[in-house]
C-alpha atoms as a PDB file:
ATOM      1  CA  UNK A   1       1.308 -27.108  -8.690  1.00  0.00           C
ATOM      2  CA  UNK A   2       2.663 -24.037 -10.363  1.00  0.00           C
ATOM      3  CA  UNK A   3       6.682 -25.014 -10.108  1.00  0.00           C
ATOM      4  CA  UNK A   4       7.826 -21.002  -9.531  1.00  0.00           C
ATOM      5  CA  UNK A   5       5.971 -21.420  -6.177  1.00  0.00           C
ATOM      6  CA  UNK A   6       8.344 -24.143  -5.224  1.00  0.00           C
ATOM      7  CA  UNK A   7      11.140 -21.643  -5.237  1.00  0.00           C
ATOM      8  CA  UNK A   8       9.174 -19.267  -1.917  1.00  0.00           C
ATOM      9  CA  UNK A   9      10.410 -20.015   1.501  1.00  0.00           C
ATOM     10  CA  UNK A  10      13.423 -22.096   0.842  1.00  0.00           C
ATOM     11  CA  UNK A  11      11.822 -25.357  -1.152  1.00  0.00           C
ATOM     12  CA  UNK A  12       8.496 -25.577   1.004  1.00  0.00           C
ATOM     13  CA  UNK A  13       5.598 -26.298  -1.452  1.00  0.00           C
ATOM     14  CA  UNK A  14       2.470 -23.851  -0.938  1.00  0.00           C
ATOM     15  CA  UNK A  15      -0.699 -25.817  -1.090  1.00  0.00           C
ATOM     16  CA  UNK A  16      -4.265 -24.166  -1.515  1.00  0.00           C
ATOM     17  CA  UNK A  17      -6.168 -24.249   1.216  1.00  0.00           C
ATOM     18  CA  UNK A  18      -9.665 -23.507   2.818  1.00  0.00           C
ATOM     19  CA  UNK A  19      -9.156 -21.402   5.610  1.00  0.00           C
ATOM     20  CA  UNK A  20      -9.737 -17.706   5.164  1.00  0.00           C
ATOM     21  CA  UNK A  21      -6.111 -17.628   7.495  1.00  0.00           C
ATOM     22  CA  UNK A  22      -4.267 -20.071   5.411  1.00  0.00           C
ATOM     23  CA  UNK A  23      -5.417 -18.782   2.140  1.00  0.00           C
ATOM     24  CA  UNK A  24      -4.082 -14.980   3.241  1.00  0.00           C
ATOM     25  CA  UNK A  25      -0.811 -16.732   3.663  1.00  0.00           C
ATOM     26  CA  UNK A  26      -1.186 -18.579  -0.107  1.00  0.00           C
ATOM     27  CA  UNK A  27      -2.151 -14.680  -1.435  1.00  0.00           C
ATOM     28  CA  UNK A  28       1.082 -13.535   0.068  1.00  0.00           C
ATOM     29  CA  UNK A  29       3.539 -15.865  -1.216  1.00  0.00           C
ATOM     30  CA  UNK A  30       2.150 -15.037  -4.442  1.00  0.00           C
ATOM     31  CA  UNK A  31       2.412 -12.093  -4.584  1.00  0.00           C
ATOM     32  CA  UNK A  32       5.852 -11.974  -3.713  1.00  0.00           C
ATOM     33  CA  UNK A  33       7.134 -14.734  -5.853  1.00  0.00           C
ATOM     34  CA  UNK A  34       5.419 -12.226  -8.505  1.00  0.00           C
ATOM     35  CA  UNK A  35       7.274  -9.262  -6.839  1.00  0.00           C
ATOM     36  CA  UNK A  36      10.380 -11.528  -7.209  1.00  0.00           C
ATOM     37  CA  UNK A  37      10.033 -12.280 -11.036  1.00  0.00           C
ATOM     38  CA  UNK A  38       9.876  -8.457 -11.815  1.00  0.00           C
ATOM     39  CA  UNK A  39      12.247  -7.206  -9.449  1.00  0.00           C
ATOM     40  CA  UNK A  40      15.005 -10.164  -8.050  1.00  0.00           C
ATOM     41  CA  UNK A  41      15.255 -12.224 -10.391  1.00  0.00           C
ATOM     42  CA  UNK A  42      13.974 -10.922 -13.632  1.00  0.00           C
ATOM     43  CA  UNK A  43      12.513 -14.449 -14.582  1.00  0.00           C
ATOM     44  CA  UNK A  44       9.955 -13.264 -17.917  1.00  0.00           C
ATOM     45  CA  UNK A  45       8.837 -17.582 -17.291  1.00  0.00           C
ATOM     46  CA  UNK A  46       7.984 -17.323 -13.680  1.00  0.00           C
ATOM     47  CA  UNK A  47       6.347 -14.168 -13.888  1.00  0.00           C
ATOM     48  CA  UNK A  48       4.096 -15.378 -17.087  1.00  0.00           C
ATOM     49  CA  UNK A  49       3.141 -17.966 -14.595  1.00  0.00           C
ATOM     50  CA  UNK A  50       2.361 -15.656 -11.595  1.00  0.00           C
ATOM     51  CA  UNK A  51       0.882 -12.885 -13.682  1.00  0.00           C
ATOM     52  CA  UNK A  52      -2.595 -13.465 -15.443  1.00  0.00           C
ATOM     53  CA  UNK A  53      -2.808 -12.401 -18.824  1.00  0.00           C
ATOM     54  CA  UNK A  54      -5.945 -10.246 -18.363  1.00  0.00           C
ATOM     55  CA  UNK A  55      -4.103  -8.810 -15.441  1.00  0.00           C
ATOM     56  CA  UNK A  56      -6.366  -5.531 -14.719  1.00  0.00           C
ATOM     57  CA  UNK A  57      -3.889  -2.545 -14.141  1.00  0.00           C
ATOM     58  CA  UNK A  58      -4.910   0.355 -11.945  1.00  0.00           C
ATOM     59  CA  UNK A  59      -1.864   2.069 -12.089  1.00  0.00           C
ATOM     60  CA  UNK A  60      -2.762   5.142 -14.674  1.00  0.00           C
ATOM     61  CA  UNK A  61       0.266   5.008 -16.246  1.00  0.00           C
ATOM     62  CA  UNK A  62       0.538   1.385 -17.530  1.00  0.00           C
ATOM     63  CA  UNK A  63      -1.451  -0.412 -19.999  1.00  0.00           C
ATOM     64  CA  UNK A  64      -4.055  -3.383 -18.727  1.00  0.00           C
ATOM     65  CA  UNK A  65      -2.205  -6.984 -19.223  1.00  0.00           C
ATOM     66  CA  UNK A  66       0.240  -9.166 -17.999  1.00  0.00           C
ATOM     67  CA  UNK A  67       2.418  -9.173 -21.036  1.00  0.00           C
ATOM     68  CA  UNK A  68       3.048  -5.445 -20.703  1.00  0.00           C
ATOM     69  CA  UNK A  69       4.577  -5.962 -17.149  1.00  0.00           C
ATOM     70  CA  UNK A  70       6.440  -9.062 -18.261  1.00  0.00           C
ATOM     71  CA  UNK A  71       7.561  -7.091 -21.345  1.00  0.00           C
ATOM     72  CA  UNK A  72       9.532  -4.479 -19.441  1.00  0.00           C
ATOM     73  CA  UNK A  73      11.649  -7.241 -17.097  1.00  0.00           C
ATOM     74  CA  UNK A  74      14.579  -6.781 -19.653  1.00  0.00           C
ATOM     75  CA  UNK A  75      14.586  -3.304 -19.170  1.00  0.00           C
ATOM     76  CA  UNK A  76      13.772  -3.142 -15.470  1.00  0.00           C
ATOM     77  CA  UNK A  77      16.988  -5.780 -14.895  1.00  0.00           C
ATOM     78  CA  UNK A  78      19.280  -3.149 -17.330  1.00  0.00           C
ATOM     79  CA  UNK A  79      18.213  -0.469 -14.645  1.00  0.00           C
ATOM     80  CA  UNK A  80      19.455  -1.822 -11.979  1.00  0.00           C
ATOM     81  CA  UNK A  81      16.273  -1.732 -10.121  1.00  0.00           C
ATOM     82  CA  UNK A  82      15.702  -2.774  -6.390  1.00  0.00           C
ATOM     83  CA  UNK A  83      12.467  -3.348  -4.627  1.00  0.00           C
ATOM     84  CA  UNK A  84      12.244  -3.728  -0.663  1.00  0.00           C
ATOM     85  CA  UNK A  85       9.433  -5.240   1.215  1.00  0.00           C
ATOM     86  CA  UNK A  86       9.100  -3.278   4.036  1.00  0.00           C
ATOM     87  CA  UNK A  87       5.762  -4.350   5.462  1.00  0.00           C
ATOM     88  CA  UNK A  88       3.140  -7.233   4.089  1.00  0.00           C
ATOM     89  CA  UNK A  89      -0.053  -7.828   5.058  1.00  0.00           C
ATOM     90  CA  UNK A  90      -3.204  -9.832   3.535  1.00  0.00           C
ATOM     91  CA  UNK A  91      -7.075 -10.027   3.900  1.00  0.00           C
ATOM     92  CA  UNK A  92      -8.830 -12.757   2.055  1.00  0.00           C
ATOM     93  CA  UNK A  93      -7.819 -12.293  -1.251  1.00  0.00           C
ATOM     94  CA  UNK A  94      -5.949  -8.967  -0.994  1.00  0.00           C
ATOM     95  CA  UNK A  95      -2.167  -8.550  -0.538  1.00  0.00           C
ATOM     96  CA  UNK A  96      -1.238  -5.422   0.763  1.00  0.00           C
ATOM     97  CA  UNK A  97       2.685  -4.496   0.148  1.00  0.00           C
ATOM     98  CA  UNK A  98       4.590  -1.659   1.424  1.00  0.00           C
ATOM     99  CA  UNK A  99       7.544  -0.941  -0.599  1.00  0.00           C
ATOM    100  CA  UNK A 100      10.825   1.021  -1.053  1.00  0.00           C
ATOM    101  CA  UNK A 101      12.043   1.054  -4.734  1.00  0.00           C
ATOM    102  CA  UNK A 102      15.780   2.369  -6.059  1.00  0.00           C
ATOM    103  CA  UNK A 103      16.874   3.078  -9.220  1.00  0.00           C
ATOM    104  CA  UNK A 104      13.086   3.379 -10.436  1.00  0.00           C
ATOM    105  CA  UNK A 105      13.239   5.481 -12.989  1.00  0.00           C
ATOM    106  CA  UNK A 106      11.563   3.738 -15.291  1.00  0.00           C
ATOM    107  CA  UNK A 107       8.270   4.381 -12.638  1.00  0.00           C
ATOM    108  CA  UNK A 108       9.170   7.989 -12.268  1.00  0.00           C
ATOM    109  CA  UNK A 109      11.507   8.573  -9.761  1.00  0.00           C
ATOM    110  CA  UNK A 110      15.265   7.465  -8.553  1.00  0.00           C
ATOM    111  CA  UNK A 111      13.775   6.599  -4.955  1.00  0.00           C
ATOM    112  CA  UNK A 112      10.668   5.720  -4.279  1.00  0.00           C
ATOM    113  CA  UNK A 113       8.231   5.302  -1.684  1.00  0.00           C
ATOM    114  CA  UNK A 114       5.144   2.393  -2.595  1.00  0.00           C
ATOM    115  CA  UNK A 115       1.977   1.064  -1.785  1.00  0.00           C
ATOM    116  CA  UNK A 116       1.138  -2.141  -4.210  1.00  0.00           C
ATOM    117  CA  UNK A 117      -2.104  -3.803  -3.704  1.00  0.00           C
ATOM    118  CA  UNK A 118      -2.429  -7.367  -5.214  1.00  0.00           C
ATOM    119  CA  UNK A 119      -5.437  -9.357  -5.654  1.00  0.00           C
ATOM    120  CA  UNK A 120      -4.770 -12.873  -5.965  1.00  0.00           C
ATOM    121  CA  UNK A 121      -7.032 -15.395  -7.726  1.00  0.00           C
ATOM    122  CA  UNK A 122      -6.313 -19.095  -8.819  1.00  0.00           C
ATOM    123  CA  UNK A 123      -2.856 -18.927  -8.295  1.00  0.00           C
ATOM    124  CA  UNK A 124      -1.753 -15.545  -9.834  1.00  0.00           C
ATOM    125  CA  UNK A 125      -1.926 -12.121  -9.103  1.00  0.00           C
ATOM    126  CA  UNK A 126      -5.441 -10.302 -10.930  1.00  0.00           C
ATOM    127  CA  UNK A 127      -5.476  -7.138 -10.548  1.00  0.00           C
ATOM    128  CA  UNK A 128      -3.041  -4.693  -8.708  1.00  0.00           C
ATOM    129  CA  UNK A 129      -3.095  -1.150  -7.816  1.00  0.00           C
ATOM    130  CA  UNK A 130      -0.513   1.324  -6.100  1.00  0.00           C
ATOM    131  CA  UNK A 131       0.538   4.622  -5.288  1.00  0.00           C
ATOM    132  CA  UNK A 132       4.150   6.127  -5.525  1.00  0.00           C
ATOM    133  CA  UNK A 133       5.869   9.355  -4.503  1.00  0.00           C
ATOM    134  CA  UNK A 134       9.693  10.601  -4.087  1.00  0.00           C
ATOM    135  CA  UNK A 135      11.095   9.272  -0.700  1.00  0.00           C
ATOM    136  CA  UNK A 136      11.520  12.433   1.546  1.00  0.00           C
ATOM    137  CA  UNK A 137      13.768  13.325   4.304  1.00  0.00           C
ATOM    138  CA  UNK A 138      12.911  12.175   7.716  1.00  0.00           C
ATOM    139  CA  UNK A 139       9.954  14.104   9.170  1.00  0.00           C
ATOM    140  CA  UNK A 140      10.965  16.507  12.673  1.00  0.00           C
ATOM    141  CA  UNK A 141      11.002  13.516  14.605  1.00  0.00           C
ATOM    142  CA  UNK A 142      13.819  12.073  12.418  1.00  0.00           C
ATOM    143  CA  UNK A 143      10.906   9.050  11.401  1.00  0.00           C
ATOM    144  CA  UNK A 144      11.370   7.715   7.304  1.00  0.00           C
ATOM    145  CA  UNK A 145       8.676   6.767   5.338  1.00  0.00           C
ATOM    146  CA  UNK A 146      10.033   2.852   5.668  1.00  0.00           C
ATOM    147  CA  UNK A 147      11.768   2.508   9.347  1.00  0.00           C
ATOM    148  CA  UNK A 148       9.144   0.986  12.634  1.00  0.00           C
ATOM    149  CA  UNK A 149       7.773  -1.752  13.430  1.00  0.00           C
ATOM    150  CA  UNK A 150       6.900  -4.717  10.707  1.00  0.00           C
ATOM    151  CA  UNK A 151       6.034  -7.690  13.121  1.00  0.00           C
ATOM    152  CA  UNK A 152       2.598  -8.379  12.985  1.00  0.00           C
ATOM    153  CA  UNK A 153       0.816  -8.882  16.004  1.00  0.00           C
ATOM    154  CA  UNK A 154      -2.757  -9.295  17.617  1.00  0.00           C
ATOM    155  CA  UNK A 155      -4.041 -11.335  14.658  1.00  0.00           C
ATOM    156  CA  UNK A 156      -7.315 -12.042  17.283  1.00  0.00           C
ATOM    157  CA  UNK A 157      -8.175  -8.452  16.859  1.00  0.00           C
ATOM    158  CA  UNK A 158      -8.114  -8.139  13.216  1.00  0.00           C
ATOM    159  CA  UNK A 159     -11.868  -7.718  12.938  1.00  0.00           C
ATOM    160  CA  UNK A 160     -11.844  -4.848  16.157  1.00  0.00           C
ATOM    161  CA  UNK A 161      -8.554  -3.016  14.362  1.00  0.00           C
ATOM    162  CA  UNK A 162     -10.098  -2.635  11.071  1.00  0.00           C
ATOM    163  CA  UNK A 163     -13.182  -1.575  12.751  1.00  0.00           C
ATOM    164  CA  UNK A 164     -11.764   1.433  14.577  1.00  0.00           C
ATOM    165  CA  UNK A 165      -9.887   2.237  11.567  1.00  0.00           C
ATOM    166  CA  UNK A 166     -12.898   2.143   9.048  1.00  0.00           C
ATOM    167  CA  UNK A 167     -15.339   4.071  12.071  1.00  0.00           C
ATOM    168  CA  UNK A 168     -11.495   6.693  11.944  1.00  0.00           C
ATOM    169  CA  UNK A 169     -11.727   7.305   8.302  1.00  0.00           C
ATOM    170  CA  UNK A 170     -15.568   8.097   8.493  1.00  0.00           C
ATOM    171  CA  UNK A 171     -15.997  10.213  10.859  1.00  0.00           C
ATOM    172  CA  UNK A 172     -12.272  12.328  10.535  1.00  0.00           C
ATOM    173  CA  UNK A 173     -10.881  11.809   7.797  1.00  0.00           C
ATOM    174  CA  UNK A 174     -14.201  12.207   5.525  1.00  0.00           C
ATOM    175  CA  UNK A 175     -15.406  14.657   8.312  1.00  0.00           C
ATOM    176  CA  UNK A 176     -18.458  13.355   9.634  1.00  0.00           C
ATOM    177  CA  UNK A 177     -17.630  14.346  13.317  1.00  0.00           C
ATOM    178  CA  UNK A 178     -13.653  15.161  13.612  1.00  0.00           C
ATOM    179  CA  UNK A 179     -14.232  15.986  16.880  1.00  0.00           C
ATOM    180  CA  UNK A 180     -14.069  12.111  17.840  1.00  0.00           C
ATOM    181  CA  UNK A 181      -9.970  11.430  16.458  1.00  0.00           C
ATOM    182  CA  UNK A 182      -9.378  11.188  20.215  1.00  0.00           C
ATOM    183  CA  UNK A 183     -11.838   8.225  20.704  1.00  0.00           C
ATOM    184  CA  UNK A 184      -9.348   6.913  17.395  1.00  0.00           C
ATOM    185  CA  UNK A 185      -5.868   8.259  17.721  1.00  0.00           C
ATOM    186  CA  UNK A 186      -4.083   7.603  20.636  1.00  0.00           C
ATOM    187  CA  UNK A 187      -3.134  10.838  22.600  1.00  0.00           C
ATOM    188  CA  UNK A 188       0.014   9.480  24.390  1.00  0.00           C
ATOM    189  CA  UNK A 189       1.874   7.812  21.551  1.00  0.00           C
ATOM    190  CA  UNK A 190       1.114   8.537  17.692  1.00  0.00           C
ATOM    191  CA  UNK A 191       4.170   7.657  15.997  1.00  0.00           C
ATOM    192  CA  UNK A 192       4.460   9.642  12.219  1.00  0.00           C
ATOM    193  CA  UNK A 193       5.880   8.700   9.213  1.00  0.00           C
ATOM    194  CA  UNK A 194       4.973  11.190   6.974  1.00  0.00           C
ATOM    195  CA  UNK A 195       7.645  14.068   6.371  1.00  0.00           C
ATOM    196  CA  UNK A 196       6.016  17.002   7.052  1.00  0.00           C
ATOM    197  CA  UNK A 197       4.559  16.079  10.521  1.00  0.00           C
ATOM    198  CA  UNK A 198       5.848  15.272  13.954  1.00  0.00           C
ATOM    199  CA  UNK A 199       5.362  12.568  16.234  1.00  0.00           C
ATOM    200  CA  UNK A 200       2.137  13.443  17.990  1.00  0.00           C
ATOM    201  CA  UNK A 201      -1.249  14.140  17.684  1.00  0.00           C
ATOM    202  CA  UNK A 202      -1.042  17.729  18.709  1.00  0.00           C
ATOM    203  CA  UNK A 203       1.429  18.301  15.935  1.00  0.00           C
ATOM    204  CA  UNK A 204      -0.955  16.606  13.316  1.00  0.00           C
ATOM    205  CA  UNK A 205      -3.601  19.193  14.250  1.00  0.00           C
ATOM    206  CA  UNK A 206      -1.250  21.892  14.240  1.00  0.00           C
ATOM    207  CA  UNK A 207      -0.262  20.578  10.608  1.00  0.00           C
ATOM    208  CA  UNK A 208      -3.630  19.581   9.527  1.00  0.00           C
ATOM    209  CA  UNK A 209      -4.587  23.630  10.288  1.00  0.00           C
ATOM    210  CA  UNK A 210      -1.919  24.995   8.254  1.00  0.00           C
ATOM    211  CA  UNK A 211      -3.214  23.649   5.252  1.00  0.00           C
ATOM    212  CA  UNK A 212      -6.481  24.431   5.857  1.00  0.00           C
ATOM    213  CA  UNK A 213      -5.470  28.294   6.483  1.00  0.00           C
ATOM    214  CA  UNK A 214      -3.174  28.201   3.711  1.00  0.00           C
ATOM    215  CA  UNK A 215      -6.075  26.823   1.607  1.00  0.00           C
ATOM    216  CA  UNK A 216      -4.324  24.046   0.608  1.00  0.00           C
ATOM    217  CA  UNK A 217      -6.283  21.316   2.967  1.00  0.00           C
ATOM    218  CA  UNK A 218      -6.471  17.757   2.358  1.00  0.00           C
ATOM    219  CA  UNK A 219      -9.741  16.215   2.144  1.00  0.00           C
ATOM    220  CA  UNK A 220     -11.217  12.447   1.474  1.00  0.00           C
ATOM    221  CA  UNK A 221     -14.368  12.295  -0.643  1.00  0.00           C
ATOM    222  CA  UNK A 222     -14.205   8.465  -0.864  1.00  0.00           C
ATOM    223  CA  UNK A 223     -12.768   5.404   0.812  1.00  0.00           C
ATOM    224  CA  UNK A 224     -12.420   2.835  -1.822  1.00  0.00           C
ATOM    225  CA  UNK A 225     -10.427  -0.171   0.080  1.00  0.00           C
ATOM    226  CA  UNK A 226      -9.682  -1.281   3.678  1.00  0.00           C
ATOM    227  CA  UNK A 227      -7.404  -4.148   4.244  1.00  0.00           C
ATOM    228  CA  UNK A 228      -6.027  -5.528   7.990  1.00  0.00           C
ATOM    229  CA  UNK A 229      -4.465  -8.489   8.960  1.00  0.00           C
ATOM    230  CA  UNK A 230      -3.870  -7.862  12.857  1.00  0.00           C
ATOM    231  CA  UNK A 231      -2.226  -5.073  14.492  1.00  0.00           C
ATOM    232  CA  UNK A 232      -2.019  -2.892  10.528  1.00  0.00           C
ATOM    233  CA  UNK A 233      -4.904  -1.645   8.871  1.00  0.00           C
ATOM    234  CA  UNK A 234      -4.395  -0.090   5.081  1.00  0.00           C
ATOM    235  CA  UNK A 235      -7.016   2.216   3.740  1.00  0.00           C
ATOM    236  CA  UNK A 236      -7.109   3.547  -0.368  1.00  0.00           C
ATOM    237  CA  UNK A 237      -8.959   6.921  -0.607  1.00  0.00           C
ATOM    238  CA  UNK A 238      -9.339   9.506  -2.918  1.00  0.00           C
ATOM    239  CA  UNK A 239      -9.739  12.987  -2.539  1.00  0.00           C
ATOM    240  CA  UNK A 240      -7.937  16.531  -2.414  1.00  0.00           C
ATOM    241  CA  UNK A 241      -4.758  17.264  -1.617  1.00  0.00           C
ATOM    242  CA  UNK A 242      -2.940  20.884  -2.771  1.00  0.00           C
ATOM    243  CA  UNK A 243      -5.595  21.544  -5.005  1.00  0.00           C
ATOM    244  CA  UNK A 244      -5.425  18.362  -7.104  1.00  0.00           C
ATOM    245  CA  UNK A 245      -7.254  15.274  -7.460  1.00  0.00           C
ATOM    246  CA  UNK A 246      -5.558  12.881  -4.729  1.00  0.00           C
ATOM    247  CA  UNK A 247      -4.809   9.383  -3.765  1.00  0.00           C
ATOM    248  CA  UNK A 248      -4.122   8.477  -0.396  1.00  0.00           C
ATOM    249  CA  UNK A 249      -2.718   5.100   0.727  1.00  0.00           C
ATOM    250  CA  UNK A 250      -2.737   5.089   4.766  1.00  0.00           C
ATOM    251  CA  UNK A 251      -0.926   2.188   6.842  1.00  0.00           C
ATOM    252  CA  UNK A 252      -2.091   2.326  10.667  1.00  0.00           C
ATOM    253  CA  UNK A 253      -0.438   0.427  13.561  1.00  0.00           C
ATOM    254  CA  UNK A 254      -3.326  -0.429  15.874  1.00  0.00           C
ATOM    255  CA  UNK A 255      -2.528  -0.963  19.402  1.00  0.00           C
ATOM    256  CA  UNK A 256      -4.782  -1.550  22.656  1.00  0.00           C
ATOM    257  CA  UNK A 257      -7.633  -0.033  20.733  1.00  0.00           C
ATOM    258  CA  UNK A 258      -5.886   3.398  19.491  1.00  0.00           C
ATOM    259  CA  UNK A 259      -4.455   4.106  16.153  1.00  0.00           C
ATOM    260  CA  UNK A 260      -1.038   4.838  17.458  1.00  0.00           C
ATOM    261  CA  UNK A 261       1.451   4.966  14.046  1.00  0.00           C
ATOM    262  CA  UNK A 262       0.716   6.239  10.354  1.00  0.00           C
ATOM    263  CA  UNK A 263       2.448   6.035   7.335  1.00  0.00           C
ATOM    264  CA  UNK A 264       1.266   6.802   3.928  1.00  0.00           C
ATOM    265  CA  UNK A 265       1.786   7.780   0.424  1.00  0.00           C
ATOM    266  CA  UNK A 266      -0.134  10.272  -1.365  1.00  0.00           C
ATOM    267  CA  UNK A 267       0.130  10.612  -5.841  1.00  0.00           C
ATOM    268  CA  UNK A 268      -1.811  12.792  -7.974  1.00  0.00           C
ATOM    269  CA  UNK A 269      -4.655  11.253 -10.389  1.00  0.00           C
ATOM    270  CA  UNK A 270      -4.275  11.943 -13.793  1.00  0.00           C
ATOM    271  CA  UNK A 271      -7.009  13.114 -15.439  1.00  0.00           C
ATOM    272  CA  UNK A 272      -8.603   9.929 -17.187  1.00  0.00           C
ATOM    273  CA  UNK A 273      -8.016  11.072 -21.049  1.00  0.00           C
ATOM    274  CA  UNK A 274      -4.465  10.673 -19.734  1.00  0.00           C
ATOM    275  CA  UNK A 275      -4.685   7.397 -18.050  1.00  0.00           C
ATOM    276  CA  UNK A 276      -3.291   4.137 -20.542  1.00  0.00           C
ATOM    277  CA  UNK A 277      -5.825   2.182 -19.205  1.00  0.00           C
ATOM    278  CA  UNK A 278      -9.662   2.168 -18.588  1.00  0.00           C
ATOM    279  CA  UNK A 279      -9.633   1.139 -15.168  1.00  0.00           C
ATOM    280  CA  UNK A 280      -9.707   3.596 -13.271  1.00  0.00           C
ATOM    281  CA  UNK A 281      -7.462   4.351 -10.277  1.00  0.00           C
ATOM    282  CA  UNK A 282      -9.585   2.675  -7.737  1.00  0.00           C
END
């Protein structure tokens, strides 16, 4: 047994096992013990362990391998770093992490807002991707991109919640009948995170028109990911957005069959003869 997994949940040892439900739970604590050794406790040792050596890196601004993360520990440590785990879900093999960092200037930006995606194999974390912007002020209805509800629920619906969401991001969000986000979204309670849009899907329409007169729309061209555990369902797209090549990391909060609170996290692509590795963003 890999002894840095000794130290998750108190002293409880994490053993393997064969359930699809137990093994989510096994991907998690992984990938937070690996979260840890970058960000808490800045252990180069535990996160050699946790981190595979032919890690495959989607972020576009970081080199493939695990010794390039585990490099930078010193240096993340001396900047006074802080990572927050605001939400966590899993699916099979997937980890899905929604995170608040401070002091991150070493990944762009004094306060950021996160998506990291883990996927976990034989005991360390494979391959990871994520998406980061500037946190924002609160959006009109005084909502942050981190504050709601975390608990997750309804795990007997898992399969039902990622359906609506995947059958959601078909036909609106790559347009294949947008008429149909009311058989989706909820139309008595849609709860927004993002800044620029109020609580409510009349104000998302009214939002999602002023881009589209200003010409400045945001559209999906591909759905590359979709991970639920429960009442949240996470979606990785690409597309437009402002005229630029776009990712989009979407959280959903699923409730009696409506998609009834968003939060997300859009970054530019760089073009690929700027990327560090050969990846790809997706």
């Amino acid at each position: 047994m890999n002894k840095t997994l000794h130290t998750i949940a108190g002293a409880a040892v994490i053993a393997f096992a064969t359930t699809t439900a137990a093994f989510a739970d096994t991907a998690k604590e992984i990938a937070v013990a690996e979260m840890a050794s970058l960000f808490k406790t800045f252990d180069q040792d535990a996160a050699r362990e946790l981190i595979a050596e032919d890690l495959i890196q989607h972020n576009q601004f970081v080199p493939n391998g695990g010794e390039v993360l585990i490099g930078l520990i010193p240096q993340l440590k001396e900047s006074g770093i802080t990572a927050t785990t605001h939400r966590l879900i899993s699916e099979g093999d997937l980890v899905v992490a929604h995170n608040e960092y401070k002091n991150a200037q070493l990944f762009g930006g004094d306060h950021l807002a996160a998506f990291d995606v883990f996927r976990v194999e034989n005991g360390q974390v494979v391959e990871h991707w994520d998406n980061l912007s500037p946190v924002t002020p609160p959006n009109p209805a005084g909502r942050t991109q981190f504050d709601g509800p975390t608990e997750i629920t309804d795990l007997d619906k898992t399969a039902e919640n990622k359906a609506l969401v995947t059958a959601f991001v078909e036909d609106v969000l790559h347009g294949k009948a947008p008429e149909k986000i009311t058989d989706y979204i909820s139309t008595e309670t849609y709860l927004q995170h993002n800044s620029g849009v109020d609580d409510g899907l009349d104000s998302l329409m009214v939002a999602i028109k002023a881009m589209v007169d200003a010409g400045t729309q945001m559209t999906y061209s591909d759905t590359h990911m979709i991970v639920a555990e429960g009442n949240f369902v996470f979606a990785a797209s690409e597309g437009q957005f402002m005229n630029e090549h776009s990712a989009f990391y979407d959280l959903f909060r699923v409730e009696d069959g409506k998609i009834v609170e968003h939060w997300d996290v859009i970054q530019k692509i760089p073009p690929a003869d700027k990327a560090k590795n050969d990846s790809g963003k997706f």
